[in-house]
C-alpha atoms as a PDB file:
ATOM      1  CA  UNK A   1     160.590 215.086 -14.265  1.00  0.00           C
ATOM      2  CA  UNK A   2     161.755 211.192 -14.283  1.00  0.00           C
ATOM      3  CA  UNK A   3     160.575 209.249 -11.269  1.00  0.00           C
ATOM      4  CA  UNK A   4     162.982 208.606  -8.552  1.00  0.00           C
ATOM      5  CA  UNK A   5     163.833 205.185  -8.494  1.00  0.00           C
ATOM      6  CA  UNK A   6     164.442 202.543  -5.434  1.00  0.00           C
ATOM      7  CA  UNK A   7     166.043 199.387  -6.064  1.00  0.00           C
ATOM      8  CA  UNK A   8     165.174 196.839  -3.962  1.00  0.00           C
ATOM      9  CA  UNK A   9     166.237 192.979  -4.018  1.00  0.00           C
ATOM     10  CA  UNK A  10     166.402 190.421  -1.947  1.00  0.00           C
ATOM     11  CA  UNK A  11     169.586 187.958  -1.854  1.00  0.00           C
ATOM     12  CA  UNK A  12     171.558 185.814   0.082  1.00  0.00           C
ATOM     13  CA  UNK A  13     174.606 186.875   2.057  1.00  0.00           C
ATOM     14  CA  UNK A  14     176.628 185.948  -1.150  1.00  0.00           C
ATOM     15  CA  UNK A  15     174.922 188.361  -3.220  1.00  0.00           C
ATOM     16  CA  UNK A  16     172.861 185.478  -4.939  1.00  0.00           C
ATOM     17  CA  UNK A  17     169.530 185.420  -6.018  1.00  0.00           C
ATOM     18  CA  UNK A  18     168.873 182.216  -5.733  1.00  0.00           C
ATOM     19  CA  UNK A  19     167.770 179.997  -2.305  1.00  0.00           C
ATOM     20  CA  UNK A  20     170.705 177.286  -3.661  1.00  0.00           C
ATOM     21  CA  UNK A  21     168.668 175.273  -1.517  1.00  0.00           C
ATOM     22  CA  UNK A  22     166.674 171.992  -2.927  1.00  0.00           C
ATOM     23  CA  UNK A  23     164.576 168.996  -0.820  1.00  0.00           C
ATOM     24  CA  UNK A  24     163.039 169.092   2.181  1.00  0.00           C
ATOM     25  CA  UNK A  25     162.456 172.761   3.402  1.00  0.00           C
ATOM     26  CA  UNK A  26     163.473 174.896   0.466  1.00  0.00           C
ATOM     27  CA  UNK A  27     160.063 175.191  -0.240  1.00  0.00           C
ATOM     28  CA  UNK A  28     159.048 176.853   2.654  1.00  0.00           C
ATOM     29  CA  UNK A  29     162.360 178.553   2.611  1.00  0.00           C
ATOM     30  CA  UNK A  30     161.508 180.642  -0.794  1.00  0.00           C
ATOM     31  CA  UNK A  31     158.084 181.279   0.514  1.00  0.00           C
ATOM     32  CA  UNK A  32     159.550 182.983   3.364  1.00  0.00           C
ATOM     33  CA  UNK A  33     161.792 184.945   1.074  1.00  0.00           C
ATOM     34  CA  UNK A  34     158.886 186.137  -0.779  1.00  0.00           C
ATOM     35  CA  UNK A  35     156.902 187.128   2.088  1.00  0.00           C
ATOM     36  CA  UNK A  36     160.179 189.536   3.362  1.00  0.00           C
ATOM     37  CA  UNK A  37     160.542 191.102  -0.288  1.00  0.00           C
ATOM     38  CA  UNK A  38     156.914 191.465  -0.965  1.00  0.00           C
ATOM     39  CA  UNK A  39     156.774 192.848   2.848  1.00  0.00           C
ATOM     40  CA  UNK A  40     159.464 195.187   1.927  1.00  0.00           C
ATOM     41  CA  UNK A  41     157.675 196.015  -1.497  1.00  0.00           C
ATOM     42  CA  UNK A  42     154.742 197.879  -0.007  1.00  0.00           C
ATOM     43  CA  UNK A  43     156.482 199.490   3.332  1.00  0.00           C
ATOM     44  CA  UNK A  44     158.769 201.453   0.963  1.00  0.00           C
ATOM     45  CA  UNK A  45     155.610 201.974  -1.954  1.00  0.00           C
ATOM     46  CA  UNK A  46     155.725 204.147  -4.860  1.00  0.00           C
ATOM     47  CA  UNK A  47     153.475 204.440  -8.425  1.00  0.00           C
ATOM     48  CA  UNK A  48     154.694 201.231 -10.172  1.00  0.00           C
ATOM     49  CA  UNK A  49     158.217 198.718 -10.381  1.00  0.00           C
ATOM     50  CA  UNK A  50     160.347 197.585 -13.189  1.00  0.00           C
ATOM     51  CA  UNK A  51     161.182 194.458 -14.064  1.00  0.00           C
ATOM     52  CA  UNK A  52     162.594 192.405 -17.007  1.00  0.00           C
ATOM     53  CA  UNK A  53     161.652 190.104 -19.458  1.00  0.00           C
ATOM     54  CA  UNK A  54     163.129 186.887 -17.829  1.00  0.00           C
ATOM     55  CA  UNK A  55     161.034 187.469 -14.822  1.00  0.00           C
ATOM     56  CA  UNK A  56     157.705 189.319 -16.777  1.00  0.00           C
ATOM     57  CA  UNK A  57     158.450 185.857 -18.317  1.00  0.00           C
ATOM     58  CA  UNK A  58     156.959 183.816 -14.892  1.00  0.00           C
ATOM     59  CA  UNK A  59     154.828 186.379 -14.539  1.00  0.00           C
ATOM     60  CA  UNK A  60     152.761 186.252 -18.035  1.00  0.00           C
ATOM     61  CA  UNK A  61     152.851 183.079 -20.470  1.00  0.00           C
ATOM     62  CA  UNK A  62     150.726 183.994 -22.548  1.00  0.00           C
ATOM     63  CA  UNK A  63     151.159 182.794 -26.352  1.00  0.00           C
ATOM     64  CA  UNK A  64     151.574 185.019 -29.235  1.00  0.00           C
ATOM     65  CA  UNK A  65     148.507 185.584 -30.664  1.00  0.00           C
ATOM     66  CA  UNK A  66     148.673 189.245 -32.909  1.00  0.00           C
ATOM     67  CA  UNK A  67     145.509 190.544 -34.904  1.00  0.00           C
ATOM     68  CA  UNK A  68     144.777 188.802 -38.426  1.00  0.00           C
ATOM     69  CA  UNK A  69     144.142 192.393 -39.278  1.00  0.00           C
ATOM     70  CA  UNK A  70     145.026 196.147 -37.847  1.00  0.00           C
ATOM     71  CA  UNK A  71     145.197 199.608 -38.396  1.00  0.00           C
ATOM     72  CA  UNK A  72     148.659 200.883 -38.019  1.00  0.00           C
ATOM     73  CA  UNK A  73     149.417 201.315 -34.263  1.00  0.00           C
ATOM     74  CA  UNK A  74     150.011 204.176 -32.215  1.00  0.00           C
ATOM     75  CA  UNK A  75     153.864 205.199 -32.123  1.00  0.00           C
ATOM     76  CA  UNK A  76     156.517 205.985 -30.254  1.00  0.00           C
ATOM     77  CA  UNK A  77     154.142 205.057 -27.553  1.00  0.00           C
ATOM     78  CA  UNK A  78     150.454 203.806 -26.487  1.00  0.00           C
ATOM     79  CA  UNK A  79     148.952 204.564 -23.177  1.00  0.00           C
ATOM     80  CA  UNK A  80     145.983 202.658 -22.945  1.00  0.00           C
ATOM     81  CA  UNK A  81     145.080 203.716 -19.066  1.00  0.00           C
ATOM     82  CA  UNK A  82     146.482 207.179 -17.308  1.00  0.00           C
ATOM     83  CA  UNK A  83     144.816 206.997 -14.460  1.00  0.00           C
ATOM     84  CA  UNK A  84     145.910 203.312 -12.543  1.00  0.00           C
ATOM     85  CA  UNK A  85     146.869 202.769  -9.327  1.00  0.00           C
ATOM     86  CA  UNK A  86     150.295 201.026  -9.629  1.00  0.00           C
ATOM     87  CA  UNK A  87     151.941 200.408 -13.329  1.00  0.00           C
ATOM     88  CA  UNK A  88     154.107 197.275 -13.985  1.00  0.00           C
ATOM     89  CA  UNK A  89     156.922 198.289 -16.275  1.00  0.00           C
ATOM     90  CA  UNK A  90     158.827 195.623 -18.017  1.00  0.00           C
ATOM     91  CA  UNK A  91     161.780 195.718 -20.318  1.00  0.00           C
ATOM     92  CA  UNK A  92     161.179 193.762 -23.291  1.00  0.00           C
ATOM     93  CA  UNK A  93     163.612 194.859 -26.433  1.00  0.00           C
ATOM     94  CA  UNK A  94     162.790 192.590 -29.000  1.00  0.00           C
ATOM     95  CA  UNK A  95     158.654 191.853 -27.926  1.00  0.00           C
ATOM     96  CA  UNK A  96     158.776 188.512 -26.937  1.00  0.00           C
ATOM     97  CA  UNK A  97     156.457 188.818 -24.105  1.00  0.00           C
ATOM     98  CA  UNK A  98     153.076 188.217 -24.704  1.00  0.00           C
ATOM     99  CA  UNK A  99     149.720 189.062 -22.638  1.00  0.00           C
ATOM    100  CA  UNK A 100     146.079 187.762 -21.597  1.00  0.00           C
ATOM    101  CA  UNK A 101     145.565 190.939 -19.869  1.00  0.00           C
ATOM    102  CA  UNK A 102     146.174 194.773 -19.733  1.00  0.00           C
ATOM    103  CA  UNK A 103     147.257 194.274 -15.788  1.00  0.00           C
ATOM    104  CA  UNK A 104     149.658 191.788 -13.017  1.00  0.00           C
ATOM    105  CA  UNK A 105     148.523 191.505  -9.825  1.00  0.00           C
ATOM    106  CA  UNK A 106     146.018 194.904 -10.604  1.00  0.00           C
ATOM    107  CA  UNK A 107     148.607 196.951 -11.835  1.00  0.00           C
ATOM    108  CA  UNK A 108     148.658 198.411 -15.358  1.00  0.00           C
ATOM    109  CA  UNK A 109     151.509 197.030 -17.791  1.00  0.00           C
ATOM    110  CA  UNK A 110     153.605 199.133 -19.909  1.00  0.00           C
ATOM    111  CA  UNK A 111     155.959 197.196 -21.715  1.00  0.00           C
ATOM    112  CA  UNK A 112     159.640 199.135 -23.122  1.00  0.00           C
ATOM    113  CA  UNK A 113     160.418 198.255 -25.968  1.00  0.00           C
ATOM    114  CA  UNK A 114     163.174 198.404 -28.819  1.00  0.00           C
ATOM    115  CA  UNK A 115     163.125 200.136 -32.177  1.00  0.00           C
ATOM    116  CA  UNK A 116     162.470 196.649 -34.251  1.00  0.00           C
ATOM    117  CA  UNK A 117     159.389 195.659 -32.766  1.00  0.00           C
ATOM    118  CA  UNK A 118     157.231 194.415 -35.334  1.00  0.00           C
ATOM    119  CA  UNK A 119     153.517 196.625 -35.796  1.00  0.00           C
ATOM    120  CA  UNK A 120     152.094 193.256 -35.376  1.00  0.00           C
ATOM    121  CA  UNK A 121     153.256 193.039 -31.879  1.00  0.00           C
ATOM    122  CA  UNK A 122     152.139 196.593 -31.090  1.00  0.00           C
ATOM    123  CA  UNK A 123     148.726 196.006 -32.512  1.00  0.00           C
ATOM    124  CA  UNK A 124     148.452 192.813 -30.521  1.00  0.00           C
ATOM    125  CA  UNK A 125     149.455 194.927 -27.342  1.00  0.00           C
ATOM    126  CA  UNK A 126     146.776 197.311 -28.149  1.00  0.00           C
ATOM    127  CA  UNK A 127     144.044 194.685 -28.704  1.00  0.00           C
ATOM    128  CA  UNK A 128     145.190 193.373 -25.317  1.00  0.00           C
ATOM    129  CA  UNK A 129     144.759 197.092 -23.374  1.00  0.00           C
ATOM    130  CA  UNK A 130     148.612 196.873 -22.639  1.00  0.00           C
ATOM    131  CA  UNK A 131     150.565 200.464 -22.826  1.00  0.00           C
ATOM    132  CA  UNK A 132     154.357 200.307 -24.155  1.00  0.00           C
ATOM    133  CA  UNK A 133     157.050 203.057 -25.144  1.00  0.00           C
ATOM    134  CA  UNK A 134     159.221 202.453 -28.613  1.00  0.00           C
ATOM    135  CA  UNK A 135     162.832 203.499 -28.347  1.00  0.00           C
ATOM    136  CA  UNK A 136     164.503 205.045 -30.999  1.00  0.00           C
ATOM    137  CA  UNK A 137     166.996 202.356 -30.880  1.00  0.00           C
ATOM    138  CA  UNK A 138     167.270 198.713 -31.353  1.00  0.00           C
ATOM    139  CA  UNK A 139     167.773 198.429 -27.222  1.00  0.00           C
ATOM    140  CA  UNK A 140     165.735 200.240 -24.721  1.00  0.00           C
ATOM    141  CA  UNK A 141     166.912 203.721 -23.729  1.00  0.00           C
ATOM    142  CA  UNK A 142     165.921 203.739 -20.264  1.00  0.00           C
ATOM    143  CA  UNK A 143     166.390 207.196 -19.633  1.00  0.00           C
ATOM    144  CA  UNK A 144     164.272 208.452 -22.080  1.00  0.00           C
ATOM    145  CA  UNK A 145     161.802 206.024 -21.463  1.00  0.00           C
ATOM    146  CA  UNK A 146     161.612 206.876 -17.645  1.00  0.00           C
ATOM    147  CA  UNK A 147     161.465 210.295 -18.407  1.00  0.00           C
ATOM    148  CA  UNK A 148     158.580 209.777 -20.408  1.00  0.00           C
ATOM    149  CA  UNK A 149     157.250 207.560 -17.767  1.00  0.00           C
ATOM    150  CA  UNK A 150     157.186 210.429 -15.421  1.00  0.00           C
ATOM    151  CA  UNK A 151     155.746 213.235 -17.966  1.00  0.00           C
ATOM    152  CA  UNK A 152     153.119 211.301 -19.310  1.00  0.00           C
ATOM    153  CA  UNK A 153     151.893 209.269 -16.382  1.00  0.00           C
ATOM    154  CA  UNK A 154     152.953 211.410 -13.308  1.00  0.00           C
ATOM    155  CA  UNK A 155     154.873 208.860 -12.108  1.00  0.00           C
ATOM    156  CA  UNK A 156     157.267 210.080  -8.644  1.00  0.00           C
ATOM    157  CA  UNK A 157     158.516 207.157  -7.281  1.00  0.00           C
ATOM    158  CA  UNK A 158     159.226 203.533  -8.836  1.00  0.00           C
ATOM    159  CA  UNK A 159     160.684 200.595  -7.555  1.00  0.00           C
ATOM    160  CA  UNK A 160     163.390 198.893  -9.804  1.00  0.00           C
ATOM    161  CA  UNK A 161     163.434 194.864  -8.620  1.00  0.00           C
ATOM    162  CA  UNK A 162     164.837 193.366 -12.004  1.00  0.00           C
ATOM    163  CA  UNK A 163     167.289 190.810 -12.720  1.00  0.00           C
ATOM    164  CA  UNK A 164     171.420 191.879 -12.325  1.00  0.00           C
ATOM    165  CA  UNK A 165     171.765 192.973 -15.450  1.00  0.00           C
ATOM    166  CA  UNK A 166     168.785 194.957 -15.558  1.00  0.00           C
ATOM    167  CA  UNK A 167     169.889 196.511 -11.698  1.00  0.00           C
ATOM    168  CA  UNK A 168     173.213 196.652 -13.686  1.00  0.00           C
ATOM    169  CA  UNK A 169     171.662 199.160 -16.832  1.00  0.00           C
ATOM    170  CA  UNK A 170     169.995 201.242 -14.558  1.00  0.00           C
ATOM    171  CA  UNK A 171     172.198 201.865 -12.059  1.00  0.00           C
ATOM    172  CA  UNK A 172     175.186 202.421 -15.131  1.00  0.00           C
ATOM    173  CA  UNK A 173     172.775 204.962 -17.030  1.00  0.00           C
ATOM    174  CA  UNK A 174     172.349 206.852 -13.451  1.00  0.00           C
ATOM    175  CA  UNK A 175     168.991 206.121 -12.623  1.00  0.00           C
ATOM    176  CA  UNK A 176     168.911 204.849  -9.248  1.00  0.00           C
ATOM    177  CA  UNK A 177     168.436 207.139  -6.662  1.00  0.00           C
ATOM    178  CA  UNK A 178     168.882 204.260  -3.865  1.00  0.00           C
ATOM    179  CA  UNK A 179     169.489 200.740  -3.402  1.00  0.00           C
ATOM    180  CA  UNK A 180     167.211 198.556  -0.418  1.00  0.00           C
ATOM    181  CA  UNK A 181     169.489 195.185  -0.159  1.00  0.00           C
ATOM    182  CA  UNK A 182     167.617 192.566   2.221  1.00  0.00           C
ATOM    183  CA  UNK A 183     170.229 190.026   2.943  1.00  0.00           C
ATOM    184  CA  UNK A 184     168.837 186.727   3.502  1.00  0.00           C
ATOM    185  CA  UNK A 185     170.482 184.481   6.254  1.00  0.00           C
ATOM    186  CA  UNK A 186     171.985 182.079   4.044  1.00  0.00           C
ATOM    187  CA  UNK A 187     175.068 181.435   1.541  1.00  0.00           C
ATOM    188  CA  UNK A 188     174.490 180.206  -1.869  1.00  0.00           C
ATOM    189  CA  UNK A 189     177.445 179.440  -3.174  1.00  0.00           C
ATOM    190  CA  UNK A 190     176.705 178.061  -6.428  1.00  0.00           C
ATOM    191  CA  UNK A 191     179.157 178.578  -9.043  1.00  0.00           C
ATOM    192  CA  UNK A 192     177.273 180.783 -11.857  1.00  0.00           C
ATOM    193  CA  UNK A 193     174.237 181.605 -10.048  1.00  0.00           C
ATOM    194  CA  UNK A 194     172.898 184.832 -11.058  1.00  0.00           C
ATOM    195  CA  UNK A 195     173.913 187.567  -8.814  1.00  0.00           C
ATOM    196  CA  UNK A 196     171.192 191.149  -7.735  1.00  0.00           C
ATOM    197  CA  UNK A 197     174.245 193.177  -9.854  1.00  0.00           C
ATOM    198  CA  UNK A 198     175.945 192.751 -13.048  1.00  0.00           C
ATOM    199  CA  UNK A 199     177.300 195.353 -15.865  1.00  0.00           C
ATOM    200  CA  UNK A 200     179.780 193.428 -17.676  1.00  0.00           C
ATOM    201  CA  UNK A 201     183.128 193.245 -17.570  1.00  0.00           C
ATOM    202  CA  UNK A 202     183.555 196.947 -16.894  1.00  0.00           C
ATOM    203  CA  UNK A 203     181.281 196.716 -13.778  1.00  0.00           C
ATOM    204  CA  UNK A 204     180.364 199.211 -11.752  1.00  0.00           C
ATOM    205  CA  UNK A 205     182.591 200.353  -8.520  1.00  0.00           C
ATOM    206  CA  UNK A 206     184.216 202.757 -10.296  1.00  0.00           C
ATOM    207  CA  UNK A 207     180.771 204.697 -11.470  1.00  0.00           C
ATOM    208  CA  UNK A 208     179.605 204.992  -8.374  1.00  0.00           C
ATOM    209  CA  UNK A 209     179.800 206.046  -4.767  1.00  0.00           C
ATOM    210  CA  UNK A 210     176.836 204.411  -1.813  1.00  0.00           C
ATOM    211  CA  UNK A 211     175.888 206.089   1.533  1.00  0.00           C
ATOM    212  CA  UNK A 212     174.745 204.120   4.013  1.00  0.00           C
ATOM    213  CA  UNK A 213     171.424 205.661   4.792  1.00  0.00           C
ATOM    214  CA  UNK A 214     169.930 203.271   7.456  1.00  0.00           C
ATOM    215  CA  UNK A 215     170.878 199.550   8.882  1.00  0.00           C
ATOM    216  CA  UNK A 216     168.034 197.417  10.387  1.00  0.00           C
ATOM    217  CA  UNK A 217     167.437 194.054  11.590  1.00  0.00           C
ATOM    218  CA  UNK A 218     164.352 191.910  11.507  1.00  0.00           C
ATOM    219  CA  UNK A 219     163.476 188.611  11.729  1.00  0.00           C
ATOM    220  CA  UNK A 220     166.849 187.460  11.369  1.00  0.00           C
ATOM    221  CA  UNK A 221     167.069 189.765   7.718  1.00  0.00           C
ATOM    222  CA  UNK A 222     169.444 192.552   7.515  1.00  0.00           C
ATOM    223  CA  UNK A 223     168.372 195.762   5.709  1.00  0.00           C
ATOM    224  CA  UNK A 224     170.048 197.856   3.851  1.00  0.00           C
ATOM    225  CA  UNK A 225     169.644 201.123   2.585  1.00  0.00           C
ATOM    226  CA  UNK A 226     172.224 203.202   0.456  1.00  0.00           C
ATOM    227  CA  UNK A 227     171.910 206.319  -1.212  1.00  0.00           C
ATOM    228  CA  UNK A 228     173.405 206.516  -4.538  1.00  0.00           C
ATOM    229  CA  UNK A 229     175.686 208.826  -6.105  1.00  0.00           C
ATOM    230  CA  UNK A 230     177.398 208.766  -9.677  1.00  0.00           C
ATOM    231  CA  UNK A 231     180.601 209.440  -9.592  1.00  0.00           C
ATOM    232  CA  UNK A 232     182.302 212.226 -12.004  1.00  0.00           C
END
């Protein structure tokens, strides 16, 4: 059974990720943000969360550095631990993430990737203890891959805290169960700045219906939580 799957992000009231803010106190300002969204993170829990390569990106910069020699890796998939506390699942299509480590922050990786992914890149994921899934196509296919996820790992419950347009995919292939907005008391308002949601021009209203599930205020940060249902 594919995990159920939370999204939870923190923006401004504009829908922003982004602070937009810059000098004297924006510092402490996105410290403060990441202390309500990591505070958030663990209250609502679950097995592991999804991000994507921009932001596995900050997370690992680790150079390229694949085996001089290797036996042909495992395929469609490599799981190099079953048994981890938390897994860190990040979308990277065309393996351009590299690691130093099989874990962030303690929590196994498993990277998704797409069908062209070199074998040097999978051996070098091996070598490294990392676990990753091969789609059968050039881009991810998330619901296979979350499916798989959940029958190979046992995962139940995983919380999706990507970029917009990875919110966007899942949420358009019908994989979010519920959405956990924080809204942060400020406006952004920076022209471009990337917003918690995007799907292309098509977008999204008309795929889907939220219910407001609970509305809570703390520390001057408005929660919200929304069950989600596809529409047709």
């Amino acid at each position: 059974m594919s995990p159920q799957i939370t999204c939870l992000m923190l923006s401004s009231i504009d829908g922003r990720l982004g602070s937009g803010r810059s000098g004297e106190g924006a510092e402490a300002e996105i410290k403060a943000r990441g202390e309500a969204f990591e505070a958030a993170h663990d209250e609502i829990g679950g097995d592991g969360w999804i991000i994507g390569r921009v932001t596995g990106a900050e997370m690992s910069k680790a150079k390229p550095h694949p085996p001089a020699e290797f036996d042909p890796p495992p395929h469609p998939h490599h799981f190099a631990r079953r048994d981890a506390g938390g897994y860190g699942i990040i979308l990277d299509p065309s393996g351009k993430l590299h690691f130093d480590k099989p874990d962030i922050g303690g929590d196994h990786v498993v990277v998704l990737l797409g069908r062209d992914v070199p074998d040097s890149h999978l051996a070098e994921l091996v070598a490294d203890g990392v676990s990753y899934i091969v789609s059968d196509d050039p881009r991810v296919d998330l619901t296979a891959a979350t499916a798989l996820l959940g029958a190979e790992l046992g995962l139940k419950r995983l919380l999706l805290e990507g970029g917009g347009g990875v919110n966007g995919a899942f949420l358009k292939a019908g994989l979010v169960d519920e959405v956990v907005v924080l809204i942060w008391p400020s406006i952004n308002g920076v022209t471009g700045e990337r917003a918690i949601f995007e799907a292309g021009e098509g977008g999204l209203a008309n795929l889907l219906t939220l219910d407001l599930r609970a509305c809570d205020v703390r520390d001057g940060v408005v929660w919200l939580r929304y069950g989600v249902t596809m529409r047709g």
